[in-house]
Protein backbone atom coordinates (compact mmCIF):
# COMPACT_ATOMS: atom_id res chain seq x y z
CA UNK A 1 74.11 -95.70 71.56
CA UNK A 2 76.78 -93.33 72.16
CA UNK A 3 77.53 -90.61 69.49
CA UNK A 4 81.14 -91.74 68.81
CA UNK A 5 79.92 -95.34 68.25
CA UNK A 6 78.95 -95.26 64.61
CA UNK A 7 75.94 -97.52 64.36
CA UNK A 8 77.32 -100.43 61.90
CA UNK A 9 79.82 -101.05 64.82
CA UNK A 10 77.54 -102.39 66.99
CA UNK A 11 78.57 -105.78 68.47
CA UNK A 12 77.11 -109.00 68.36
CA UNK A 13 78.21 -111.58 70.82
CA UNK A 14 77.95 -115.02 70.66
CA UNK A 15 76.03 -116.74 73.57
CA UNK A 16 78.08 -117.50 76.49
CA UNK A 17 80.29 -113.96 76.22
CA UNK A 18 81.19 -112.03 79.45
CA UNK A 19 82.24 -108.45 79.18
CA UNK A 20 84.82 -106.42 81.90
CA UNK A 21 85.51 -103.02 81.41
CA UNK A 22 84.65 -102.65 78.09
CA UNK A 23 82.63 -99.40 76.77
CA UNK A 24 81.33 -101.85 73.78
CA UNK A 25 77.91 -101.05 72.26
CA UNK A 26 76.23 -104.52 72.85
CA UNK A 27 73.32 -106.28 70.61
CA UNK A 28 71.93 -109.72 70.68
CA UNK A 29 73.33 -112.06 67.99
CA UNK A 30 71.79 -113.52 64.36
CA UNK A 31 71.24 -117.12 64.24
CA UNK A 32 74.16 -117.28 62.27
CA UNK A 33 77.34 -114.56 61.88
CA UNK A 34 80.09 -114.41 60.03
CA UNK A 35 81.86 -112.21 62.38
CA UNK A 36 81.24 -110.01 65.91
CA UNK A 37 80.84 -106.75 63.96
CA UNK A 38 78.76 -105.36 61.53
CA UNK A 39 79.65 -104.13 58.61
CA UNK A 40 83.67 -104.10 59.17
CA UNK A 41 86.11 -103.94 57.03
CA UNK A 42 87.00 -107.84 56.44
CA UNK A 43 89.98 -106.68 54.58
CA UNK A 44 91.92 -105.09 57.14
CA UNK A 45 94.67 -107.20 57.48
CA UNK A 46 95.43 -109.17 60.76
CA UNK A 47 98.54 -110.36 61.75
CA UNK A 48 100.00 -112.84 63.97
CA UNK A 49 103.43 -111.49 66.01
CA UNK A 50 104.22 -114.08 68.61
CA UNK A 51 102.22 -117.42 70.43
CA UNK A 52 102.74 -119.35 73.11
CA UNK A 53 101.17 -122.47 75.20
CA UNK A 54 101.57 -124.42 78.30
CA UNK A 55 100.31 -127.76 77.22
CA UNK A 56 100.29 -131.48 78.84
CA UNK A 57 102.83 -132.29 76.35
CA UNK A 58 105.49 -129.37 77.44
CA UNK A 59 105.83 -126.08 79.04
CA UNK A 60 106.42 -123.84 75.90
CA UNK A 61 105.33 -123.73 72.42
CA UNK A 62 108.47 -125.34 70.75
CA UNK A 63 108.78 -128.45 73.64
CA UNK A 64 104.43 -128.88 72.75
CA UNK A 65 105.31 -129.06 69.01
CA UNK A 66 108.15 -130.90 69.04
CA UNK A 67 106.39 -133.62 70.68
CA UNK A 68 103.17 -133.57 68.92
CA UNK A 69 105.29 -134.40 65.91
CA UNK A 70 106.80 -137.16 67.29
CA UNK A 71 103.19 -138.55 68.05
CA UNK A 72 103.51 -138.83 71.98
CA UNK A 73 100.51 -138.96 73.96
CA UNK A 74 100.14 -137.23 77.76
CA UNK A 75 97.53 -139.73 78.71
CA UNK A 76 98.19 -140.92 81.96
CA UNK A 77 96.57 -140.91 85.65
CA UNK A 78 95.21 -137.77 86.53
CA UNK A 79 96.95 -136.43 89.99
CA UNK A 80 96.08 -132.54 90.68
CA UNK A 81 92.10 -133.39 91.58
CA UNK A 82 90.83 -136.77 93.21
CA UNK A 83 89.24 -139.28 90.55
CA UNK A 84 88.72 -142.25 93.30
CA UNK A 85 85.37 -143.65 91.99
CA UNK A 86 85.44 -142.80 88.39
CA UNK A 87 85.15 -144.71 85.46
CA UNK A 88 87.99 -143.50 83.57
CA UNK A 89 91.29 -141.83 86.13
CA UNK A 90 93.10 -141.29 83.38
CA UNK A 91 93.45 -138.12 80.99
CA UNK A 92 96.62 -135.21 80.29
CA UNK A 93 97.38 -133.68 82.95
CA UNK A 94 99.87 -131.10 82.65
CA UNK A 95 103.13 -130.14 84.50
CA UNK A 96 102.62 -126.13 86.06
CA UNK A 97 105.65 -124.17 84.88
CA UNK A 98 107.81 -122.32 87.62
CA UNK A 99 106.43 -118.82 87.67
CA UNK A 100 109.88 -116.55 88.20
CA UNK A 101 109.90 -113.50 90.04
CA UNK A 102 106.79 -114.80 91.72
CA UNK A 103 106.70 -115.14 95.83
CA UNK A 104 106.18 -119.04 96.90
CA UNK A 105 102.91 -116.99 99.15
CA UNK A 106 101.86 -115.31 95.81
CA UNK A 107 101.71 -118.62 93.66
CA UNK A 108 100.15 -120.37 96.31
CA UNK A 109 96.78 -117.62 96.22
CA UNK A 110 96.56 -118.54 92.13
CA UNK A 111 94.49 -121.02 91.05
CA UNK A 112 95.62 -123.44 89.12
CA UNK A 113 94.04 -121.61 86.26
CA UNK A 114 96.16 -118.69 86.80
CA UNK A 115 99.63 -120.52 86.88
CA UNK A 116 98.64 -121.94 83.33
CA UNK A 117 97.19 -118.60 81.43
CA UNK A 118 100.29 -116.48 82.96
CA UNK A 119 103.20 -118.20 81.31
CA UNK A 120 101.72 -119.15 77.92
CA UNK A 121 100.72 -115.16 77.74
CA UNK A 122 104.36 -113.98 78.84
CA UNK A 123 105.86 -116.79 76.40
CA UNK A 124 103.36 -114.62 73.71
CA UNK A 125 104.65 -111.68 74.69
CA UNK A 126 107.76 -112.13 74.56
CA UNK A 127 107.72 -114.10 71.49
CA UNK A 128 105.54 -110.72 69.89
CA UNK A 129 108.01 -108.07 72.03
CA UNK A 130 106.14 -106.53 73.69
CA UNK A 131 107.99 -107.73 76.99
CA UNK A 132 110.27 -104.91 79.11
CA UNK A 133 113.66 -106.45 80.56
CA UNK A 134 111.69 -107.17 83.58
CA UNK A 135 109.00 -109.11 81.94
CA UNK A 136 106.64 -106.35 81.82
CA UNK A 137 104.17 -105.17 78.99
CA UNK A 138 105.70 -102.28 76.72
CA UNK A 139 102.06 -101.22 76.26
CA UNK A 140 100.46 -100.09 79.38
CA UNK A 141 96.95 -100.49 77.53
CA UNK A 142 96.82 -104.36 75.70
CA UNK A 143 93.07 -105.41 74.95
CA UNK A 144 92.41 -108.76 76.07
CA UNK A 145 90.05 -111.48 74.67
CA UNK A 146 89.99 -114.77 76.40
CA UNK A 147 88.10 -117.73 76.97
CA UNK A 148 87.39 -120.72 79.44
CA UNK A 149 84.46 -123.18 80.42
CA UNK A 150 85.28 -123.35 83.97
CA UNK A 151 87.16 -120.25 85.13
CA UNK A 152 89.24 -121.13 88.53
CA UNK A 153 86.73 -123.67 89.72
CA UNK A 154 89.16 -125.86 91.34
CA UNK A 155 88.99 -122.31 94.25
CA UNK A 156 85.24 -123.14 94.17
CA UNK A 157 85.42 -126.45 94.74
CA UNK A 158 88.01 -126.35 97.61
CA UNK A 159 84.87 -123.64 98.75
CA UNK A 160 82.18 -126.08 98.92
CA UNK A 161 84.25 -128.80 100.66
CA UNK A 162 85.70 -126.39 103.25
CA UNK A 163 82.01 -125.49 103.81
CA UNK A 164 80.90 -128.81 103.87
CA UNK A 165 83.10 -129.94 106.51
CA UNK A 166 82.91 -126.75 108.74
CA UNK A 167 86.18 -125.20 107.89
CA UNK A 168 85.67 -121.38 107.87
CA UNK A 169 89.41 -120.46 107.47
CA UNK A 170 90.26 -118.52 104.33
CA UNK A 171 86.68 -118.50 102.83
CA UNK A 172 86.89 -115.53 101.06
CA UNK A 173 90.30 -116.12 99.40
CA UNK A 174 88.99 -119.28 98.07
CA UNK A 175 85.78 -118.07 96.61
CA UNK A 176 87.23 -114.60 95.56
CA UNK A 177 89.79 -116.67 92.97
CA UNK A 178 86.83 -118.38 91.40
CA UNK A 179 84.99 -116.24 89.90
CA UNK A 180 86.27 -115.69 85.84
CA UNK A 181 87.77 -112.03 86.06
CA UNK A 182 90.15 -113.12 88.15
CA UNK A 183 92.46 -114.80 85.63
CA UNK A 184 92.24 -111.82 83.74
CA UNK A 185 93.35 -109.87 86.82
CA UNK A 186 95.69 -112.10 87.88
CA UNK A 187 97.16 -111.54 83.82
CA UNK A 188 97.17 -107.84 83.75
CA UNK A 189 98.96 -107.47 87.45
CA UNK A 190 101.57 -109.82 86.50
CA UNK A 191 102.14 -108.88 83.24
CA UNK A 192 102.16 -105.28 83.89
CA UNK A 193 99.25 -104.21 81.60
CA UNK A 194 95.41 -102.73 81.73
CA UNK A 195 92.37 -101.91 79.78
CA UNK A 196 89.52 -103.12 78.23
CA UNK A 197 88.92 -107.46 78.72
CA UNK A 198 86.24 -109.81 77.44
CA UNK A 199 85.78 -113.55 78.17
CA UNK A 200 84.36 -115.54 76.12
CA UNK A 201 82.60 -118.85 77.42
CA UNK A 202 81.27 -120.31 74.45
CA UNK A 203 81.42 -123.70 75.29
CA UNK A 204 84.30 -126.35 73.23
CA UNK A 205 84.05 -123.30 70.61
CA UNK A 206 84.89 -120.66 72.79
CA UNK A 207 89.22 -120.56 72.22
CA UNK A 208 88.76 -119.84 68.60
CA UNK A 209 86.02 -117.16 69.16
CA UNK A 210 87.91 -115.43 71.04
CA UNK A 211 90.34 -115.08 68.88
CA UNK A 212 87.83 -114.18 66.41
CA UNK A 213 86.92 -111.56 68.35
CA UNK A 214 89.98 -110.39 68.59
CA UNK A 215 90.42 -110.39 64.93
CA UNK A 216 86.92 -108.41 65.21
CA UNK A 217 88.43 -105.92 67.18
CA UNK A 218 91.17 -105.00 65.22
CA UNK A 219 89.48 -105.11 61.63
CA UNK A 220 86.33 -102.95 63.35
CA UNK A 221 89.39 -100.37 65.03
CA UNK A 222 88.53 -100.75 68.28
CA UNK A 223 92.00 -101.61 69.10
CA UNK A 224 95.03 -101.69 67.18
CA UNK A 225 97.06 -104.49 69.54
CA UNK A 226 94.73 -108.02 71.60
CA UNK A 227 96.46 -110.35 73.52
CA UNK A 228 94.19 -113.16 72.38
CA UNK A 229 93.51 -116.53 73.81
CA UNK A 230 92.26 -119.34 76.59
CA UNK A 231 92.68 -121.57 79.57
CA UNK A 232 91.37 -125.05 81.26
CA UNK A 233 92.38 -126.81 84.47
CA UNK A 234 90.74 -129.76 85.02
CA UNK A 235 88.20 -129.80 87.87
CA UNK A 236 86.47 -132.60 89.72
CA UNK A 237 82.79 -130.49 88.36
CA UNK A 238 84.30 -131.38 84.77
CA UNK A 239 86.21 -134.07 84.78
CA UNK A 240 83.12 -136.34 86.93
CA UNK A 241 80.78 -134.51 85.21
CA UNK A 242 82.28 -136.21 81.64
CA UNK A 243 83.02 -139.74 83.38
CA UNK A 244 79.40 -139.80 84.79
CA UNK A 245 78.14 -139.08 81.01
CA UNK A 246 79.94 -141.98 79.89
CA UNK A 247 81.87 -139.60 77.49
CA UNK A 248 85.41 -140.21 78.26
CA UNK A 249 87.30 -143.25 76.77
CA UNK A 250 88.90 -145.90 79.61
CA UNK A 251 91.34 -146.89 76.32
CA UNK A 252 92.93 -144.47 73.54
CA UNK A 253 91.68 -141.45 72.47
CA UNK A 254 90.80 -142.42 68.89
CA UNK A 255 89.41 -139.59 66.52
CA UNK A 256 87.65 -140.43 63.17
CA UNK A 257 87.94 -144.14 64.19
CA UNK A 258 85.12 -146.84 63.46
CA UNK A 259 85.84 -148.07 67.29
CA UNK A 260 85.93 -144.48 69.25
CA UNK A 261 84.42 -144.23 72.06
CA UNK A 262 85.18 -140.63 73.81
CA UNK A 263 87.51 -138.19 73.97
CA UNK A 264 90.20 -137.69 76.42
CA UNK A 265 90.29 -134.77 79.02
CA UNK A 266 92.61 -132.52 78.75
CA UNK A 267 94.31 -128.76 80.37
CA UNK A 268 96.53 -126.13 79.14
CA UNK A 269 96.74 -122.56 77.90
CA UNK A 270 97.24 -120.80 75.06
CA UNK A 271 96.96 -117.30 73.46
CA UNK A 272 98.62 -115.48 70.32
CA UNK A 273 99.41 -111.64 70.10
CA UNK A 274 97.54 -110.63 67.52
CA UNK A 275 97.53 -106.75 65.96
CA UNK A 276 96.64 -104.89 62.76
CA UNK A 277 99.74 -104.92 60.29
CA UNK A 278 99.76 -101.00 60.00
CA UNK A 279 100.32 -101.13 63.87
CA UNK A 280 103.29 -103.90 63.50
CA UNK A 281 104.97 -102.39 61.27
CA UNK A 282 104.92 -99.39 62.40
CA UNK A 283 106.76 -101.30 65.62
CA UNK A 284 109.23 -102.68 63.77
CA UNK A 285 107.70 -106.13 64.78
CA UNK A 286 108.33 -109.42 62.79
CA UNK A 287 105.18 -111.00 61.19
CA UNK A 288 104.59 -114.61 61.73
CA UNK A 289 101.71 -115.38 60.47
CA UNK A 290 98.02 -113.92 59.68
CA UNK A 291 94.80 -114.95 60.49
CA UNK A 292 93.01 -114.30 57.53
CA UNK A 293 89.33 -115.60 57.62
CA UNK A 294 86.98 -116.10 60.87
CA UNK A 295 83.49 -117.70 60.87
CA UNK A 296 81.03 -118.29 62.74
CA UNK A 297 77.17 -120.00 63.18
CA UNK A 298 74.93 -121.19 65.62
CA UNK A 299 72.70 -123.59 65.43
CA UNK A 300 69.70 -125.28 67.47
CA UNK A 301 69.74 -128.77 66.60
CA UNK A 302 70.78 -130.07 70.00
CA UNK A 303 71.90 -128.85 73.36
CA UNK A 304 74.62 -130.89 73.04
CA UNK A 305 74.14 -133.02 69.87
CA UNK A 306 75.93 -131.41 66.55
CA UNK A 307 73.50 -131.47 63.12
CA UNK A 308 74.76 -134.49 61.70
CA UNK A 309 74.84 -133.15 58.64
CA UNK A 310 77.55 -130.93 59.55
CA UNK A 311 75.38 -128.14 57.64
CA UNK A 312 76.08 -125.38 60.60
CA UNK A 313 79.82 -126.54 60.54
CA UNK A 314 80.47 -126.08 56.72
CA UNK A 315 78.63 -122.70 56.82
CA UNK A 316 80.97 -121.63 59.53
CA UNK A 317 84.09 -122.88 57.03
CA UNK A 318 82.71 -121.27 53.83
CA UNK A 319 82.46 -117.76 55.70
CA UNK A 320 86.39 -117.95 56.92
CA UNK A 321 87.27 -119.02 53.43
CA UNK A 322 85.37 -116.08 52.20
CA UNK A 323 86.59 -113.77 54.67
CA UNK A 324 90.10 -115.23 53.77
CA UNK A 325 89.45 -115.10 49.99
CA UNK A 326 90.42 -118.57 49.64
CA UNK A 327 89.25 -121.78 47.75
CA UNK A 328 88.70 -124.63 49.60
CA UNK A 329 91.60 -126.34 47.42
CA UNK A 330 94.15 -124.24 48.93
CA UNK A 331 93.65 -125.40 52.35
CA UNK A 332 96.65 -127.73 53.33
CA UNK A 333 96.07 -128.65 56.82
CA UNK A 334 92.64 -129.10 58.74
CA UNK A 335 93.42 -129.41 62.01
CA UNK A 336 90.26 -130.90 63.32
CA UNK A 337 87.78 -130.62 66.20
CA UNK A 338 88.10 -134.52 66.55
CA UNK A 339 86.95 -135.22 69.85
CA UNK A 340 86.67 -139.60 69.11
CA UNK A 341 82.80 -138.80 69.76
CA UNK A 342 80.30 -140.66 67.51
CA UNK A 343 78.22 -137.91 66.79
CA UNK A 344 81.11 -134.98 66.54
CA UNK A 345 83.43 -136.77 64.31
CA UNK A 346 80.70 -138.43 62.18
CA UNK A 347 79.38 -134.42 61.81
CA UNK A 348 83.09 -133.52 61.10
CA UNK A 349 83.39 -135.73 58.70
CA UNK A 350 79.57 -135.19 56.72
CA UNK A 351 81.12 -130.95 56.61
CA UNK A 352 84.46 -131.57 54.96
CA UNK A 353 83.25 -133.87 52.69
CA UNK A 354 80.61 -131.76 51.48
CA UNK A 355 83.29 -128.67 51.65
CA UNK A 356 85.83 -129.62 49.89
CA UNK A 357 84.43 -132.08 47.99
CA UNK A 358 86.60 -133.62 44.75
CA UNK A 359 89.66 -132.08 46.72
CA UNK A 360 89.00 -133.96 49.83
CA UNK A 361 91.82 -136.15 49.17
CA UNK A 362 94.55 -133.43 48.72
CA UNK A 363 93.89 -132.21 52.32
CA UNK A 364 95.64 -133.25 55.53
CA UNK A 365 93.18 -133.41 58.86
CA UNK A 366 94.03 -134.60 62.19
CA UNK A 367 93.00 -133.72 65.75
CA UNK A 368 95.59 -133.10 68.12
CA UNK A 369 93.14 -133.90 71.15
CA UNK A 370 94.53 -137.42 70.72
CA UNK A 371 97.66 -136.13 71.75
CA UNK A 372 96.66 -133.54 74.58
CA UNK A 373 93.13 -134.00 75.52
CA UNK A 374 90.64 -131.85 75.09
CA UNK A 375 90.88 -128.93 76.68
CA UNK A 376 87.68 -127.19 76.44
CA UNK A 377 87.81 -123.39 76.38
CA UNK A 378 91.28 -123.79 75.69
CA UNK A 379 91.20 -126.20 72.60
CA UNK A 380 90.65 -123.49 70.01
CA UNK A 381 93.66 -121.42 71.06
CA UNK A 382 96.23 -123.94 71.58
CA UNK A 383 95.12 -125.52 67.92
CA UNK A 384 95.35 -122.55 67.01
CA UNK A 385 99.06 -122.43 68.24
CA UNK A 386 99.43 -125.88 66.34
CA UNK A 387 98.11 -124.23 62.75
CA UNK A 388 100.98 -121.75 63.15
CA UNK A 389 103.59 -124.12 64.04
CA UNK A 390 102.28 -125.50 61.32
CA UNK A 391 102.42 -122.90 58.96
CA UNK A 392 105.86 -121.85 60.18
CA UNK A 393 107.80 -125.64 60.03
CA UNK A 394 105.70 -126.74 56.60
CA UNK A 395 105.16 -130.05 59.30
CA UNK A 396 101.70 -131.66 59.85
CA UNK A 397 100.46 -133.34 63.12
CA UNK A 398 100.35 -136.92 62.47
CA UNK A 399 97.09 -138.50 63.42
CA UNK A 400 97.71 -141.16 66.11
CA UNK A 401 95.99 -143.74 67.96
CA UNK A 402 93.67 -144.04 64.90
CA UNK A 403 93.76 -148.08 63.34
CA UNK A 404 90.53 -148.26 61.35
CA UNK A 405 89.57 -144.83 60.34
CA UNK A 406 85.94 -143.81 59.35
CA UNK A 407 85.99 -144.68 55.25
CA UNK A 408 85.06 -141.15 54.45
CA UNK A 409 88.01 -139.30 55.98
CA UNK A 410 90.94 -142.35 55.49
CA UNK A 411 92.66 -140.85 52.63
CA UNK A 412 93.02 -137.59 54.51
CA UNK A 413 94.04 -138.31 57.62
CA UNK A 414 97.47 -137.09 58.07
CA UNK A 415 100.89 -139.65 58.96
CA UNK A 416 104.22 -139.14 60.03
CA UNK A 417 106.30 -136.99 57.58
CA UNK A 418 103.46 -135.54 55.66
CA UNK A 419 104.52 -132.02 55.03
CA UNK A 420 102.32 -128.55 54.04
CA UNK A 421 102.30 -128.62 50.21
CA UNK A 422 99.30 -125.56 49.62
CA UNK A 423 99.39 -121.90 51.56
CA UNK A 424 96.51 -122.11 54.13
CA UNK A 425 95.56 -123.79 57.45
CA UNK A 426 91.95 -124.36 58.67
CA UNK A 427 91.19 -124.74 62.60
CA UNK A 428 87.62 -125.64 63.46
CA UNK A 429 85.82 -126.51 66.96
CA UNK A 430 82.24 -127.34 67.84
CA UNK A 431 80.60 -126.91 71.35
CA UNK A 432 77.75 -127.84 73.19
CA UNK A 433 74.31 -125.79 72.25
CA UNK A 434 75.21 -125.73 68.36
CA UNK A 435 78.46 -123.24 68.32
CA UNK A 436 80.60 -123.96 65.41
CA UNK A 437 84.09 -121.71 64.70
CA UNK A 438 86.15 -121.56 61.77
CA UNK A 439 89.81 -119.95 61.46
CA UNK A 440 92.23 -119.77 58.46
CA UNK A 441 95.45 -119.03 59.16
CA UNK A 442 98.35 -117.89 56.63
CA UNK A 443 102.10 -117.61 56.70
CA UNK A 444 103.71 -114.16 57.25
């Protein structure tokens, strides 16, 4: 260990974490952590100074929200990767946002991963300002944490087929855009920025570990400044691998209904700008929110299976309340995994119940995957997005598509026009091979 590292800031990643660049004293994980880092100072504060998303329901953060509360759904065929010969061709596809300043040549070498990551991070940029007049990063160092399941696979799979069928043109460009450092490259060259990265690929749990992480970061002062977040583009690897399992619903996406019978695929990008509040203010920056509680546990139940119970799920709440030094009566808005899975939801449901108990009833829960998908690696940052739109309107998500809700969670399950009545918002997500991530978010 190096001698400026002192040794209670060693860091333990979750499974699934990739490290660039990074000088990071590593160590294998605990069963079960409440944070990255140990023995930080939980109560550094962390702020929140600007967020955006490219979703299947709008470009921007503000066109997303707006829509979610008016309970529209992007289902609808899926046209960006063939689907001939599936079960289910439908999911949310979303629309790429023009890329300005960019050269047609230039857009056409990013992957499709790339064109959604690089305008929800400028919209966060800007939204934080920490964007020159030319769109450029006022900090030539900006940590990044990020996450994704399947990178830029989309280049690999174009790849293969070229392979397949003899075409040796452009090989290397193809492959060389796969391969998960390249969004981050493709981030810091158009964005104007450098310095130390870490991906996180973590499963359906990895968006809100890596902001987490970030949080980590900051709190342990490894970095005083992380552009935090994640991206998905659907791929045929994902999207067939799903409809082969028999996982995706042909009908509605229905969460924490007695009929579900999948989830819904989904794509998008999200990430927040996220810094200590000594080093906003000493900006001058506006703080919009906080994250103020982060946990975390693993568990081995099933490789893909949750515990039914919930148990690793309500361990990973209790340590962001504690974190957060919060009650669970003061959460207002629970803004769900959900995927419309019988095992996740009826999990969900076993953990909140046994959470928040006699005040079940006074919280709010939904999952916005009904409305755009889920989006894998991405899902935890753009709900994430969603907590803080949350927390800055005082609106709640309506749950849609749901007509016979499971008994234990149908006096909870938020409707049109319910509003934020208490001064916290939970975000939680579950992935494959028992990862289970817990945020609470706060208003400025």
């Amino acid at each position: 260990m190096p001698e400026d590292v002192p040794p209670r800031q060693t860091i333990a990643l979750p499974r699934g974490c990739w490290c660039g660049s990074t000088s990071y004293n590593l160590a294998f994980p605990p069963a079960v952590s409440g944070g990255y880092f140990v023995g930080v100072n939980s109560h550094k504060d962390v702020v929140i100074t600007g967020w955006g998303c490219v979703s299947p329901l709008g470009g921007d953060a503000l066109t997303t929200w707006e829509a979610l509360m008016r309970g529209e759904s992007a289902r609808g065929e899926i046209t960006c990767i063939p689907v001939e010969g599936c079960r289910v061709t439908q999911g949310a596809e979303a629309h790429l946002p023009e890329l300005s300043g960019v050269s047609k040549k230039e857009v056409s070498r990013l992957s499709r991963a790339s064109r959604l990551a690089i305008p929800a991070a400028r919209q966060a940029m800007a939204h934080a300002g920490i964007l020159d007049d030319n769109g450029r990063s006022v900090f030539s160092r900006l940590e990044l944490s990020i996450s994704t399941t399947a990178c830029g696979m989309e280049r690999g799979e174009a790849f293969m087929r070229d392979i397949c069928s003899g075409n040796t043109r452009h090989l290397a460009s193809k492959i060389s855009r796969y391969p998960a450092h390249q969004q981050i490259g493709d981030l810091q060259q158009h964005l104007g920025f450098s310095g130390p990265s870490m991906i996180v690929s973590n499963a359906c749990a990895s968006g809100a570990n890596a902001i987490g992480h970030a949080a980590d970061l900051l709190r342990a002062g490894f970095a005083d400044i992380v552009l935090a977040g994640g991206y998905e583009a659907l791929c045929e690897l994902v999207f067939c691998g799903f409809d082969s399992l028999q996982a995706l619903d042909p009908d509605l996406c229905k969460p924490f209904d007695l009929h579900r019978r999948g989830l819904m695929l989904g794509e998008g990008a999200a990430f927040l700008v996220m810094e200590t509040s000594a080093h906003a203010n000493h900006r001058g920056a506006k703080i919009k929110g906080r994250l103020a509680g982060y946990g975390h546990t693993t568990d081995t139940h099933h490789i893909t299976q949750p515990d039914p119970t919930g148990a690793p799920l309500e361990g990973a709440i209790h340590r962001a309340l504690q974190q957060a030094g919060l009650k669970p009566s003061e959460i207002g808005y629970l803004n769900a995994h959900g995927t419309a899975t019988v095992f996740n939801d009826g999990a969900e449901a076993a953990a909140f119940a046994r959470v928040f108990a006699e005040d079940l009833a006074t919280v709010r829960i939904s999952s916005t995957k009904a409305a755009i998908g889920h989006t894998l690696g991405a899902a935890g940052s753009l709900e994430a997005v969603f907590a803080l739109e949350c927390l800055r309107t005082g609106d709640i998500p309506p749950q849609i598509n749901t007509t016979n809700p499971i008994p234990e969670l149908a006096p909870c399950l938020s409707r049109p026009g319910d509003k934020l009545t208490k001064p916290a918002v939970l975000s939680v997500n579950l992935g494959f091979g028992g990862s289970n991530a817990a945020l609470v978010f706060t208003a400025a």
